[in-house]
Protein backbone atom coordinates (compact mmCIF):
# COMPACT_ATOMS: atom_id res chain seq x y z
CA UNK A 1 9.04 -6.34 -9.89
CA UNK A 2 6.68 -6.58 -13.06
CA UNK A 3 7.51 -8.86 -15.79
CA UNK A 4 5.99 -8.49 -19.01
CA UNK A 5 3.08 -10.97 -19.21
CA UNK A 6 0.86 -12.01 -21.62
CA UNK A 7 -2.93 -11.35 -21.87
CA UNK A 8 -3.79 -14.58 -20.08
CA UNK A 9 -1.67 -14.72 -17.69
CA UNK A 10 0.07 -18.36 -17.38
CA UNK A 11 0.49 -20.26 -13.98
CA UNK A 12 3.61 -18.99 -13.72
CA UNK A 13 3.00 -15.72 -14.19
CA UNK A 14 -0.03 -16.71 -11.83
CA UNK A 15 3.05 -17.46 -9.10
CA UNK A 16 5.33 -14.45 -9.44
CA UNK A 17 2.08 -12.34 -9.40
CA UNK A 18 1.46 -13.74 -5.88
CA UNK A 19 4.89 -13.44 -4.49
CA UNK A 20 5.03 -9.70 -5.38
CA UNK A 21 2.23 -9.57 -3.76
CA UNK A 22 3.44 -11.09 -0.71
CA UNK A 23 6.10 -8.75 -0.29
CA UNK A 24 4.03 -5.79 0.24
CA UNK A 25 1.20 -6.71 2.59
CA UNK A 26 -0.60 -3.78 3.58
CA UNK A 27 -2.92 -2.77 6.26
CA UNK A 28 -6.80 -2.05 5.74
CA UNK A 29 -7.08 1.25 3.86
CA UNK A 30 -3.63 1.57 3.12
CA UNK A 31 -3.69 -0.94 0.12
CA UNK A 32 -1.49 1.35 -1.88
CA UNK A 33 1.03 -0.26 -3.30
CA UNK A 34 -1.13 -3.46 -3.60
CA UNK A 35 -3.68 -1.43 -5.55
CA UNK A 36 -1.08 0.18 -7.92
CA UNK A 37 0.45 -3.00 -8.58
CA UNK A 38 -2.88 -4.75 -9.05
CA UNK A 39 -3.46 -1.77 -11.70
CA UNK A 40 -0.31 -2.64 -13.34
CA UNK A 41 -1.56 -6.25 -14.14
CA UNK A 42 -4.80 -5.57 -14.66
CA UNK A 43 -3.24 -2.83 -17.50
CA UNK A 44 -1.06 -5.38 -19.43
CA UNK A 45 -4.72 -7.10 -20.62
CA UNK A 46 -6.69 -7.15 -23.32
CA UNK A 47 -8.39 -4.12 -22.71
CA UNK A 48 -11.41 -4.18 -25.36
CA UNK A 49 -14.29 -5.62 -22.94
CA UNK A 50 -12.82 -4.12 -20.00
CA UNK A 51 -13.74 -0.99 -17.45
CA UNK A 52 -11.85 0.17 -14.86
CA UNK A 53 -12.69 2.07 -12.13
CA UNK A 54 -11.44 3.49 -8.85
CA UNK A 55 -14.19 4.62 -6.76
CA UNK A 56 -14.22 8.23 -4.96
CA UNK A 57 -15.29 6.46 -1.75
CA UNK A 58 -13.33 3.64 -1.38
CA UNK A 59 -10.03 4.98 -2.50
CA UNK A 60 -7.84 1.78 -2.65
CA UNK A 61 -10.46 -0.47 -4.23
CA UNK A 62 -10.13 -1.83 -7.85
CA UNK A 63 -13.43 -2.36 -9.55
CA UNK A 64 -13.44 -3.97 -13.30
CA UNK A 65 -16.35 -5.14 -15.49
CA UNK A 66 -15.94 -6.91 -18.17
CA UNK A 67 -19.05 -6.35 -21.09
CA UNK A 68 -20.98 -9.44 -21.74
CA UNK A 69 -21.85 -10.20 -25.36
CA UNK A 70 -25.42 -11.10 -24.68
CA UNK A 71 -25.96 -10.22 -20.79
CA UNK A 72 -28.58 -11.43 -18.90
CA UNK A 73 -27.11 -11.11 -15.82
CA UNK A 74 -24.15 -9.79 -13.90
CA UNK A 75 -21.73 -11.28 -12.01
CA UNK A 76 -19.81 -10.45 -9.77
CA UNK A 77 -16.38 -11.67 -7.86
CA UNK A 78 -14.67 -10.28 -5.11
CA UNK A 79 -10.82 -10.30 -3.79
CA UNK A 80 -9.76 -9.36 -0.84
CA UNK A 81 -6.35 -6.70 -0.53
CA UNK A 82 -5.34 -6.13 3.15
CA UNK A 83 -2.72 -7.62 5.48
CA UNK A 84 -2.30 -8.77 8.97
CA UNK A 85 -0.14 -7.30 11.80
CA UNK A 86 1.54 -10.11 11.52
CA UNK A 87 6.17 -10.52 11.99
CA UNK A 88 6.45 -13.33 9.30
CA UNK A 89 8.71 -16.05 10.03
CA UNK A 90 9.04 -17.84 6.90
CA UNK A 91 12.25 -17.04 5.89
CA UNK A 92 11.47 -17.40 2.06
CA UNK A 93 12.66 -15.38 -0.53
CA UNK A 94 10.24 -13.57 -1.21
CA UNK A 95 8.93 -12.62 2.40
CA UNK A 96 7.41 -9.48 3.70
CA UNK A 97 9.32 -6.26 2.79
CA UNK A 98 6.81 -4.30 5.01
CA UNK A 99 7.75 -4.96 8.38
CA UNK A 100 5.22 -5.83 11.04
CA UNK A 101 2.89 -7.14 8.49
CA UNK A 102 2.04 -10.37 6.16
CA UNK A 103 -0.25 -11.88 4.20
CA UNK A 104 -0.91 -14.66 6.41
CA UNK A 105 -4.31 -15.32 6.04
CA UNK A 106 -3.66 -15.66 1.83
CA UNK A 107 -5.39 -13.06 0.60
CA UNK A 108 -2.32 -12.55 -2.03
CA UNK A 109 -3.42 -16.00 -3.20
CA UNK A 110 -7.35 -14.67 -3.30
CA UNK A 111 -5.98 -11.76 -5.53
CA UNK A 112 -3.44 -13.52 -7.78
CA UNK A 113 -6.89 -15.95 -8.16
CA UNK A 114 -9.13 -13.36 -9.25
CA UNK A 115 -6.45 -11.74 -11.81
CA UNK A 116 -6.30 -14.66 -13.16
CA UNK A 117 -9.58 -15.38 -14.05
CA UNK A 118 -9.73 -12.25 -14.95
CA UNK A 119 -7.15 -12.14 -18.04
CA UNK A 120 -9.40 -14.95 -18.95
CA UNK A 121 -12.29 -13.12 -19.74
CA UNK A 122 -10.61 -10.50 -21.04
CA UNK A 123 -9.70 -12.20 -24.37
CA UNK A 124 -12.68 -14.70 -23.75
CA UNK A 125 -15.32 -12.09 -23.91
CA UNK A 126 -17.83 -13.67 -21.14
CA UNK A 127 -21.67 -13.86 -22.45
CA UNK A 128 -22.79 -12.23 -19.17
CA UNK A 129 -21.46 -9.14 -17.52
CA UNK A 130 -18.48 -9.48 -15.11
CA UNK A 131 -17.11 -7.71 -12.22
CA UNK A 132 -14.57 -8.12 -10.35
CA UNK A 133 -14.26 -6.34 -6.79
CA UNK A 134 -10.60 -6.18 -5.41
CA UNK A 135 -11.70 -5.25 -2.11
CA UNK A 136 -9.74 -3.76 0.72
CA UNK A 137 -10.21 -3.75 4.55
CA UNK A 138 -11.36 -7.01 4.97
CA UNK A 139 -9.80 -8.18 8.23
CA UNK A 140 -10.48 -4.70 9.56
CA UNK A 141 -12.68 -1.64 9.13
CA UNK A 142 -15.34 -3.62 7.58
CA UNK A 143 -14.24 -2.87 4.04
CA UNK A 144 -17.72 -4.71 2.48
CA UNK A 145 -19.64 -2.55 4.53
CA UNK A 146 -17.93 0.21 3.58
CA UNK A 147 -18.33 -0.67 -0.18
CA UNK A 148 -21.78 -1.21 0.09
CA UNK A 149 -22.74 1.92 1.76
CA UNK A 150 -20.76 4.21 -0.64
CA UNK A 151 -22.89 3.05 -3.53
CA UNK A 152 -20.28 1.76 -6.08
CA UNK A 153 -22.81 -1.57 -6.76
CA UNK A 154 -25.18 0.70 -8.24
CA UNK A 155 -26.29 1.20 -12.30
CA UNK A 156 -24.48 -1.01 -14.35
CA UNK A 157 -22.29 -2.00 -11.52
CA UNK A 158 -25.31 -3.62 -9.57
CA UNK A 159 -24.45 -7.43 -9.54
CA UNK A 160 -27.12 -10.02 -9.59
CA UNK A 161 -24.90 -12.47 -7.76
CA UNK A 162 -22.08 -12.86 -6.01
CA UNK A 163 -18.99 -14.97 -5.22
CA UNK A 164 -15.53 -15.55 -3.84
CA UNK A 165 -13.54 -17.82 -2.92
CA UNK A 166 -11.04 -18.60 0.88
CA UNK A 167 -8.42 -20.35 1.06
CA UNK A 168 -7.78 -22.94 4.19
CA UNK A 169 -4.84 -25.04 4.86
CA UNK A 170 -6.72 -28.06 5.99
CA UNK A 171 -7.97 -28.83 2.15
CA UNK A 172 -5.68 -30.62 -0.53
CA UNK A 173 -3.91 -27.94 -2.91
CA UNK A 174 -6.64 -27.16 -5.19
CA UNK A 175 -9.54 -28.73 -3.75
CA UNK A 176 -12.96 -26.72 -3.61
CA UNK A 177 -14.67 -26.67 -0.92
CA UNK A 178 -18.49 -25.26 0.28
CA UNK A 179 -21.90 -26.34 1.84
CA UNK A 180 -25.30 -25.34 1.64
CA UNK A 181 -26.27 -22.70 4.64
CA UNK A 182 -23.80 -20.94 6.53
CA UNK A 183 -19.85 -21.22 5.59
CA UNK A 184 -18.48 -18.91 8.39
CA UNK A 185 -19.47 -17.43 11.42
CA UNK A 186 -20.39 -13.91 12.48
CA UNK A 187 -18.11 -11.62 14.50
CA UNK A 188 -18.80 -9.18 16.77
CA UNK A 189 -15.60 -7.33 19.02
CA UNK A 190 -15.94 -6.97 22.70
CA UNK A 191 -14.50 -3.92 24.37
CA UNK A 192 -15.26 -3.79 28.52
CA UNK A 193 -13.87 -1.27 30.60
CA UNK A 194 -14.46 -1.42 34.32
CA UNK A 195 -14.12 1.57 36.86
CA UNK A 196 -13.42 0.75 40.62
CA UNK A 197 -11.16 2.33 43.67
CA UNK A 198 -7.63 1.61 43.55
CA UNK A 199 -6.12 1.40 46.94
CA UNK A 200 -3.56 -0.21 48.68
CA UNK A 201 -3.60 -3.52 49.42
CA UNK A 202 -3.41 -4.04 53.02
CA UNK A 203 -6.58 -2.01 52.68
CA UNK A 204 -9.11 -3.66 51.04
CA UNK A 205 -11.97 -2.04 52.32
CA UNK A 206 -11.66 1.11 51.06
CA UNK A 207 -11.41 0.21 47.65
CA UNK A 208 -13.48 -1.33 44.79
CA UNK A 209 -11.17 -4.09 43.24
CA UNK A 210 -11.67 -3.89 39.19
CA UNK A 211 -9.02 -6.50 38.79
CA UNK A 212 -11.48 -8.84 40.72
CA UNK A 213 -14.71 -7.78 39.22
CA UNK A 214 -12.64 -8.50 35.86
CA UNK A 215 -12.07 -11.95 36.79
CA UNK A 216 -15.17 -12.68 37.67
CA UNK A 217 -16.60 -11.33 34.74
CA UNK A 218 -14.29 -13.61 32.39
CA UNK A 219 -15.51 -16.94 34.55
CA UNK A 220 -18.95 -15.93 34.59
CA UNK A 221 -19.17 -15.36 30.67
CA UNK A 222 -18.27 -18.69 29.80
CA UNK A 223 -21.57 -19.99 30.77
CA UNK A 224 -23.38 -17.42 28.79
CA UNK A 225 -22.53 -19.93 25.50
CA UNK A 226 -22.36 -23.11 27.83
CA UNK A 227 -25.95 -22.38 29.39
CA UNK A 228 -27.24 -19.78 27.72
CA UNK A 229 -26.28 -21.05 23.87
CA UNK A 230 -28.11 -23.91 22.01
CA UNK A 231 -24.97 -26.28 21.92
CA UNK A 232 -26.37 -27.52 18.00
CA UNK A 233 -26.38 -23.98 17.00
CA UNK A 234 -22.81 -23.23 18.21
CA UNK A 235 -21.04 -19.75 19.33
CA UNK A 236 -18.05 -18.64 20.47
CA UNK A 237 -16.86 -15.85 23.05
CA UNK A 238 -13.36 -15.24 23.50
CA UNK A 239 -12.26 -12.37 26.00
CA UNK A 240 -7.96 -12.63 24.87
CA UNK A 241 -6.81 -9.47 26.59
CA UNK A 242 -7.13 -7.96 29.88
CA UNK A 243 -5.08 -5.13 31.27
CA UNK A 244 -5.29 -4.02 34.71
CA UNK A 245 -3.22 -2.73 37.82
CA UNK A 246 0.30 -1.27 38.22
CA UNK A 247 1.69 -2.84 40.77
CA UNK A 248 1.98 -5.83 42.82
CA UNK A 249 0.50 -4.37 46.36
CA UNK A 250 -1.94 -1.83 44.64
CA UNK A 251 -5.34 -2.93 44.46
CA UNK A 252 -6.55 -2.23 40.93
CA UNK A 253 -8.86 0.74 40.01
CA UNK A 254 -9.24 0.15 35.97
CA UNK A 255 -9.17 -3.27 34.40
CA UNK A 256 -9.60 -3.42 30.06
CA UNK A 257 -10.78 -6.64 28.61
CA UNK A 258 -11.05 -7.31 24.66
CA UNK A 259 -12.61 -9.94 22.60
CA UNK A 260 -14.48 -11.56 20.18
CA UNK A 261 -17.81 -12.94 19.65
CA UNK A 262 -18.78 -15.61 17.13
CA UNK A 263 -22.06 -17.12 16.52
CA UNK A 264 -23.42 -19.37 13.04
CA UNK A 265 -26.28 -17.00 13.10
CA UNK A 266 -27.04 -13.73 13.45
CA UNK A 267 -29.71 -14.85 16.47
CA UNK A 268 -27.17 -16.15 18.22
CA UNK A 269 -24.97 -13.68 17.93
CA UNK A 270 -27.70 -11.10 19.19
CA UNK A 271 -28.22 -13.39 22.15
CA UNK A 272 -24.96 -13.89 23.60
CA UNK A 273 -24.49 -9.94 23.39
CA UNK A 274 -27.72 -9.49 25.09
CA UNK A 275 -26.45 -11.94 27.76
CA UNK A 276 -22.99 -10.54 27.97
CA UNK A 277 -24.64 -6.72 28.64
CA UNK A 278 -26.68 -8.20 31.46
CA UNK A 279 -24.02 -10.04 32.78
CA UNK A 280 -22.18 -6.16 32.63
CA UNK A 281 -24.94 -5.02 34.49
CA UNK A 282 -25.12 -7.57 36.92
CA UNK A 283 -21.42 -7.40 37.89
CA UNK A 284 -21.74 -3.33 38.38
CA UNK A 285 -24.33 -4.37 41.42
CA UNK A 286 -22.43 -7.29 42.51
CA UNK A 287 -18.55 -5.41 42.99
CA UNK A 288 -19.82 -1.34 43.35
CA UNK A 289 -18.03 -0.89 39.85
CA UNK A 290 -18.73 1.04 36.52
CA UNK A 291 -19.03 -1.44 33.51
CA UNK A 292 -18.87 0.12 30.32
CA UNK A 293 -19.20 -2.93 27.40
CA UNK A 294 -18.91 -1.72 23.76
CA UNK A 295 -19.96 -4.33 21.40
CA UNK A 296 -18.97 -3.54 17.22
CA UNK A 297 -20.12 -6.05 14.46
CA UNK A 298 -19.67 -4.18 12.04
CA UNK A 299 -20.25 -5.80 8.31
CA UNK A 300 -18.52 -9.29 9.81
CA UNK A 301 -22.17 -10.68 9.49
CA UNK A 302 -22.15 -14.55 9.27
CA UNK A 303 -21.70 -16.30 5.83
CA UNK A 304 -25.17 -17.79 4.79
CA UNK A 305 -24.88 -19.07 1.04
CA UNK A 306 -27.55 -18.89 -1.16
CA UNK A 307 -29.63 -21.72 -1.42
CA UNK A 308 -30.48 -21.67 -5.03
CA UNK A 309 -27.17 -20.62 -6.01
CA UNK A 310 -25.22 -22.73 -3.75
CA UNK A 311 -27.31 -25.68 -4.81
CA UNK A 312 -26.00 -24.72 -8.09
CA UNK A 313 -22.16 -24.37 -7.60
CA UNK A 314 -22.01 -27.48 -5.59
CA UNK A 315 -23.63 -29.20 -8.90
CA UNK A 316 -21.13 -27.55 -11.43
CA UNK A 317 -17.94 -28.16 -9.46
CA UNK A 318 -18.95 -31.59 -9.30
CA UNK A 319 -19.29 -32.11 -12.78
CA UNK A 320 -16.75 -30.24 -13.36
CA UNK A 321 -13.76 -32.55 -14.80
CA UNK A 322 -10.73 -30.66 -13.53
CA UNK A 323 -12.07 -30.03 -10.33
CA UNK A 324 -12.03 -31.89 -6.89
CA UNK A 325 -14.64 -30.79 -4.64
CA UNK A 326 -15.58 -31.54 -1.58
CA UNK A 327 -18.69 -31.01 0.69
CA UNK A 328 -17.09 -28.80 4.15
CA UNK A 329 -18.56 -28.13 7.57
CA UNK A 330 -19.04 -24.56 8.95
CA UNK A 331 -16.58 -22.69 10.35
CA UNK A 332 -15.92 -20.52 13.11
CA UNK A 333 -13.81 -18.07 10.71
CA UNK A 334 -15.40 -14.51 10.34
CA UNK A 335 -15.48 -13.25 6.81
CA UNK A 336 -17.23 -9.49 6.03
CA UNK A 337 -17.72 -10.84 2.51
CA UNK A 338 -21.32 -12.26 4.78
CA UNK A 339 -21.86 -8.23 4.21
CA UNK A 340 -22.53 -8.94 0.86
CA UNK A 341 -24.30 -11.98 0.96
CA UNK A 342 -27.14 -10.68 3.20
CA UNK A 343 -27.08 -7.83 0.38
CA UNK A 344 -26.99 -9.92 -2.54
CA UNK A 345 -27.25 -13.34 -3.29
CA UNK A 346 -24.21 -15.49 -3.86
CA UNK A 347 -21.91 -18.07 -2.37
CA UNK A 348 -18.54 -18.34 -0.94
CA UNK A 349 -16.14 -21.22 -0.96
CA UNK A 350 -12.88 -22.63 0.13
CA UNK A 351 -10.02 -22.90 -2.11
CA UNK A 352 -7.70 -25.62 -0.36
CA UNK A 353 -3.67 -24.67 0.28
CA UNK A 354 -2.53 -27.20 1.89
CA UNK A 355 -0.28 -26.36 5.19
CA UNK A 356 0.90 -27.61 8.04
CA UNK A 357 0.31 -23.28 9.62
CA UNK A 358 -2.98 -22.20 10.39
CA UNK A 359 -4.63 -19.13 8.96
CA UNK A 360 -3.17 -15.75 10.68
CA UNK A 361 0.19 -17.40 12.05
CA UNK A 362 3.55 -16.13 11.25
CA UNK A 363 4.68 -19.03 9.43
CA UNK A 364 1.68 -19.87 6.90
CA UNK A 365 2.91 -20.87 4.05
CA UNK A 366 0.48 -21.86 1.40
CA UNK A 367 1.08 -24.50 -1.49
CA UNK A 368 0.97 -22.06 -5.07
CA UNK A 369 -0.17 -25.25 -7.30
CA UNK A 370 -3.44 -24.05 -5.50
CA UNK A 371 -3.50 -20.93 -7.32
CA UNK A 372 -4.04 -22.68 -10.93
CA UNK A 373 -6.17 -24.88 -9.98
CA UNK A 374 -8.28 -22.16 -8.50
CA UNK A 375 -8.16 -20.23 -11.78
CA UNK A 376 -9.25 -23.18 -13.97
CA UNK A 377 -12.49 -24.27 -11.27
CA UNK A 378 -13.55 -20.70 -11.22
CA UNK A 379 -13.68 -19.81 -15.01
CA UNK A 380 -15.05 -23.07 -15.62
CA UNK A 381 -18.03 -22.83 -12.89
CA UNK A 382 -18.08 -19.07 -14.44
CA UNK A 383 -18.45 -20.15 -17.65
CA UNK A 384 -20.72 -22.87 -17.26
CA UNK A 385 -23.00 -20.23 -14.82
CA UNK A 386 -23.16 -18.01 -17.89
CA UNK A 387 -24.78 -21.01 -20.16
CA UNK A 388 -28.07 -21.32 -17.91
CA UNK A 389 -31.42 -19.50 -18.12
């Protein structure tokens, strides 16, 4: 599974770097095997400027930082490790060996990225300080959060700034991608459990119908975003699962309803939670039911770029003579790398992939001439970052 490779690792090597990776998708805080094999890569490099570390409390992290020659600041670039619960159902050679899960939302792509910009700098000792954050638990258990808290961006590990990169099928292979202000939404998950009377169903009376309170709830939440929600500043509440009842002429006594919310800003997000637990409380009056709602954000905070450093990134890229770039609009896509960002400044960005598949669908299939091109825009905008005051 590991070729020898060279230092710097080639686009090729770039390629079979990301299909072994693709093979073993694994779940938040189970990186294992990713981790190891990330190791492995990371070992066959120059070692001389490099530090390696894998922190106590966040077990299947990789952390690296590479020693400037004249530092003046630190910067810092993050990966992201973990899976989805995703069957794939791309039938290519080099699909999923884990079954049940798949790197369908790329972040095999983010990682083979980031290692190679990495061998870069390891024989191309950077004039600032680097690190480089393979990070797991990103699509679940808030794995910035969790970095954060433990304290492993402390001491010489404390970045200045920070970046990384995501990669979207709707942009050419290659193309960069960003905006001033907020890239991705915030995400907050919806749990709502609602107690009635079961009963039977000739019976109404004697019962308190959940399954009805339910529905009413998942009309009547709809107009929290289209009345309660200023349309310009945009959000997003999607209730996807419901269980209820057992049987056909049972009136229900439980109904469970999951989902998301998604706001642009962190107001909005507060609001439409605030509205939804009224709306809770209302429908307990309204149907003689128990409502318990359970709302978890987590680190999924939105994505608000840095204006000074965003300002500056959009610049470079643009000059930038290997590099396409183009100016994006925000997205609805939740992201806990906005953890970071409201912890340190710093910018994210899309990396285009080109594909007919969404994100998080079984049959995503990203173009790998991206993963090059990625390399070459982000040591370049790296390396041109490192020449200013």
């Amino acid at each position: 599974m590991m070729e020898k490779m060279s230092p710097v690792l080639t686009e090729a090597n770039l390629i079979s770097i990301r299909r072994n990776l693709h093979q073993i998708p694994e779940p938040a805080l189970k990186e294992v095997k990713t981790q190891a094999y990330v190791l492995k890569v990371i070992s066959g490099m120059n070692q001389e400027f490099l530090q390696v570390r894998v922190p106590e409390n966040l077990s299947t992290a990789v952390l690296v930082l590479v020693s400037g020659f004249r530092p003046r600041r630190t910067i810092a670039y993050r990966a992201d490790m973990d899976a989805l619960p995703i069957e794939e159902k791309t039938d290519l050679p080099f699909s999923s060996t884990n079954p049940g899960y798949m790197h369908a939302c790329g972040h095999d792509i983010h990682m083979a990225v980031a290692l190679g910009v990495l061998s870069y700098f390891s024989v191309h000792q950077p004039e600032d300080n680097l690190i480089f954050f393979f990070q797991p638990a990103e699509e679940a258990e808030s794995g910035a959060k969790r970095a954060y808290e433990s304290g492993i961006f402390t001491g010489e590990w404390k970045p200045d700034e920070f970046y990384a990169l995501h990669d979207t099928p709707d942009l050419p292979a290659g193309q960069i991608g960003c905006r001033m202000g907020t890239l991705f939404a915030g995400t907050t998950e919806v749990t709502i459990d609602i107690e009635g009377v079961g009963g039977h169903a000739a019976f109404p009376q004697d019962s308190k119908d959940a399954l009805m309170a339910a529905a009413a709830l998942i009309m009547q939440a709809q107009t929290i975003i289209s009345r309660g929600i200023d349309p310009v500043q945009g959000g997003v509440l999607t209730l996807g699962k419901i269980q209820a009842g057992r049987a056909r002429n049972i009136i229900a006594g439980h109904a469970h309803i999951e989902g998301t919310i998604r706001g642009l800003s962190q107001n909005t997000i507060q609001r439409i939670d605030d509205q939804l637990l009224a709306l809770c409380r209302g429908l307990e009056e309204a149907y003689s039911v128990t409502v318990s709602c359970r709302l978890h954000q987590g680190g999924y905070l939105p994505v608000v770029n840095d204006p000074h450093l965003t300002k500056n990134l959009i610049h470079i890229m643009k000059a930038l003579p290997g590099v396409d770039y183009s100016t994006v609009e925000p997205a609805m896509t939740g992201e806990d790398f906005g953890y970071l960002l409201a912890r340190f400044p710093g910018t994210m960005f899309w990396l285009g992939v080109d594909d007919e598949s969404c994100l998080h669908t079984a049959t995503f299939n990203p173009k790998e001439s991206a993963i090059g091109k990625g390399v070459e825009a982000v040591c370049s905008f790296i390396s041109e970052r490192m020449h200013e005051v």
